[in-house]
C-alpha atoms as a PDB file:
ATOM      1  CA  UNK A   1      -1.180   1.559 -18.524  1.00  0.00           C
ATOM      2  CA  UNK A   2       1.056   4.955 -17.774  1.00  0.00           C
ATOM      3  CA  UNK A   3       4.089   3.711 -15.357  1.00  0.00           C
ATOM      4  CA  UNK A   4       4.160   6.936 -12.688  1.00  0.00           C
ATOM      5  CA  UNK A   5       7.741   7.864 -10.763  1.00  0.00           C
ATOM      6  CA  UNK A   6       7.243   7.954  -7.397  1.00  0.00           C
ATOM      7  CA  UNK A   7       9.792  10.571  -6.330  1.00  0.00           C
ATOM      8  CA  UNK A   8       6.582  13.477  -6.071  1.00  0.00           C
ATOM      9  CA  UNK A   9       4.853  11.029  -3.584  1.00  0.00           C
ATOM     10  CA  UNK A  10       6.930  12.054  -0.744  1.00  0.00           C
ATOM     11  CA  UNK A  11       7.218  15.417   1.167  1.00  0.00           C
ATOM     12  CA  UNK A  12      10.473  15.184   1.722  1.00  0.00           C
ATOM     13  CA  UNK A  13      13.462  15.753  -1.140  1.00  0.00           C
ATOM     14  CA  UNK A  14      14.446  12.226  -2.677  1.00  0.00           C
ATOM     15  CA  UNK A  15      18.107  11.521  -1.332  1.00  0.00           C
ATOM     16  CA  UNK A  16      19.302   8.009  -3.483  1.00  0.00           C
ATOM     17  CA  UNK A  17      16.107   6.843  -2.313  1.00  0.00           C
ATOM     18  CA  UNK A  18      14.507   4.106  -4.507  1.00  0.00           C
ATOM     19  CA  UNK A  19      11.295   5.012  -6.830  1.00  0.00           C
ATOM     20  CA  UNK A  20       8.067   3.105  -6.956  1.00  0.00           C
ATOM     21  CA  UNK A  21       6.187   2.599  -9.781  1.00  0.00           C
ATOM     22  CA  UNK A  22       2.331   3.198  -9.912  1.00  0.00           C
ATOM     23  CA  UNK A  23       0.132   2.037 -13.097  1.00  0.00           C
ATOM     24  CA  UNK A  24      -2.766   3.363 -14.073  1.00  0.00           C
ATOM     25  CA  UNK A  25      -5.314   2.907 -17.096  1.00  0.00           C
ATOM     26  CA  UNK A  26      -3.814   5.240 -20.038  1.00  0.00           C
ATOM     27  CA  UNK A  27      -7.493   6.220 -20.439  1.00  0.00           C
ATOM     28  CA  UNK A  28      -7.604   7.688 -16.657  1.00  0.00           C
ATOM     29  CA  UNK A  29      -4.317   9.397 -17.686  1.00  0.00           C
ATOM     30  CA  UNK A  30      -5.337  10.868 -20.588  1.00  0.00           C
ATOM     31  CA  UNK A  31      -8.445  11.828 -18.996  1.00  0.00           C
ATOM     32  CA  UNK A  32      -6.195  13.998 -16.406  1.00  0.00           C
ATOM     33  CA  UNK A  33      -4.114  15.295 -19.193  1.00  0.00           C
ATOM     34  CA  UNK A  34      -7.323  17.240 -19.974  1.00  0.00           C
ATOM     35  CA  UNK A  35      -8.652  17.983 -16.524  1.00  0.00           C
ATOM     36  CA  UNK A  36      -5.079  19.850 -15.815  1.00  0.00           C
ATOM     37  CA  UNK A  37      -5.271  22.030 -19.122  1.00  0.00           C
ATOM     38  CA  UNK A  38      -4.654  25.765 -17.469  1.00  0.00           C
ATOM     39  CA  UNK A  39      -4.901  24.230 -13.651  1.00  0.00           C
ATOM     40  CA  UNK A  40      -1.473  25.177 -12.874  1.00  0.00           C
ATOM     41  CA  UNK A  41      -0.143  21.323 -12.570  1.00  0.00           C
ATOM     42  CA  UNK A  42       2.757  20.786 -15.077  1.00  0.00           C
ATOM     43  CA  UNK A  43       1.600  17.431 -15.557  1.00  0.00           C
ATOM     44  CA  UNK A  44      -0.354  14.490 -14.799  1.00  0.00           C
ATOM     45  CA  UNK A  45       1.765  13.708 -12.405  1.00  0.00           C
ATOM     46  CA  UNK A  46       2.127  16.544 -10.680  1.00  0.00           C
ATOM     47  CA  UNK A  47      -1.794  16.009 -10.327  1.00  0.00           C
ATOM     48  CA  UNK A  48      -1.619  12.299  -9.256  1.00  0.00           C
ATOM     49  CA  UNK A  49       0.880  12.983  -6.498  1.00  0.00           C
ATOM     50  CA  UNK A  50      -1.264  16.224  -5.196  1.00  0.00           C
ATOM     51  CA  UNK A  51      -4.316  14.214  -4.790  1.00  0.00           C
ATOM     52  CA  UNK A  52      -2.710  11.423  -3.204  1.00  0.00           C
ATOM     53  CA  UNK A  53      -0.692  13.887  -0.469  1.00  0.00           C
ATOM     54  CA  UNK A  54      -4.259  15.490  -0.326  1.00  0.00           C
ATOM     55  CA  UNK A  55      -5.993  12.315   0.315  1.00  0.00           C
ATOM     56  CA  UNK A  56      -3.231  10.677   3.157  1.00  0.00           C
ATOM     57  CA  UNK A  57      -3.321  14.558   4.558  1.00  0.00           C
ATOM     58  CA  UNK A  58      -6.751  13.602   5.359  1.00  0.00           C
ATOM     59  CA  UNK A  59      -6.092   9.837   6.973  1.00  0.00           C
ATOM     60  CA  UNK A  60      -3.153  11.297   8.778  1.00  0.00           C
ATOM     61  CA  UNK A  61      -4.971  13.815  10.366  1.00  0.00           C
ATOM     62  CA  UNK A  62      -7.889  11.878  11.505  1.00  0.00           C
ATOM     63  CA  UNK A  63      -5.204   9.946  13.908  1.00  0.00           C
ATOM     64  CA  UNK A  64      -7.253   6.875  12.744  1.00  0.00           C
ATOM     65  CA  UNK A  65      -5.757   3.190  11.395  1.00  0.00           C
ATOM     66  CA  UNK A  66      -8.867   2.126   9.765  1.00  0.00           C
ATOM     67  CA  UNK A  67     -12.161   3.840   7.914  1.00  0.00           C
ATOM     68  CA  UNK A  68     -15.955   4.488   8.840  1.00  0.00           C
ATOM     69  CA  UNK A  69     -18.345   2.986   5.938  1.00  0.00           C
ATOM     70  CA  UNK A  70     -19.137   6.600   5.167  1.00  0.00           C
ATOM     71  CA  UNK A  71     -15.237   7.682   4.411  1.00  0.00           C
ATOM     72  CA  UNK A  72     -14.928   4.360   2.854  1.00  0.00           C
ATOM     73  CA  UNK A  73     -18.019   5.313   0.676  1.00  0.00           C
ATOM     74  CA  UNK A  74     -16.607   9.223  -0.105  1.00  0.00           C
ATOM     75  CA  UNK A  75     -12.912   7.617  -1.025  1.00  0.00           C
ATOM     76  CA  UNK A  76     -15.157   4.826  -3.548  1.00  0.00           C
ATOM     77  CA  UNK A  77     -16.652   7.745  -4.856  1.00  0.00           C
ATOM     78  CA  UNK A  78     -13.117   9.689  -5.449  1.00  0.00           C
ATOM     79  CA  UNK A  79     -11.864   6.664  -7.064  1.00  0.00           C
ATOM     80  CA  UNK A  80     -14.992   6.687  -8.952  1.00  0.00           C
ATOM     81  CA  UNK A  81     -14.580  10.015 -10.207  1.00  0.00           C
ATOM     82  CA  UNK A  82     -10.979   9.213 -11.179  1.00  0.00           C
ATOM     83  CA  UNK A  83     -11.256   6.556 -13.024  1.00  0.00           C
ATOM     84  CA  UNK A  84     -10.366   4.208 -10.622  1.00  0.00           C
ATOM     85  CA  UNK A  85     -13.552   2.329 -10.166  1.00  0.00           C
END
């Protein structure tokens, strides 16, 4: 497992704010280490914490507190494609 800061997760600028750590499988991590070869993301992280802002973007903005089977089914398939699942 690759331990992940969490002080990209958030929009706004850490200010003595405590970090959370995220694990993930070293093998999804290397995996992204080659995805982000010449992307423009200075690391894994910086990857990690774009598609997680990307993903809440999208539950924020639907104004909605829980999922339809078929956005449950496209965020299984995400996770799928990461790694995840």
């Amino acid at each position: 497992m690759v331990t992940l800061p969490s002080e990209l997760l958030f929009k706004r600028p850490m200010q003595k704010e405590s970090r959370v750590t995220v694990k993930i499988p070293r093998p999804l991590y290397r995996r992204i280490q080659q995805v982000i070869v010449n992307t423009g993301f200075s690391s894994p992280t910086d990857f990690i914490v774009y598609v997680l802002r990307d993903l809440m973007g999208e539950v924020e903005a639907s104004g909605k507190e829980e999922f339809s089977p078929d956005e449950l089914r496209a965020i299984k398939q995400k996770l799928k494609n990461l790694g995840y699942l």
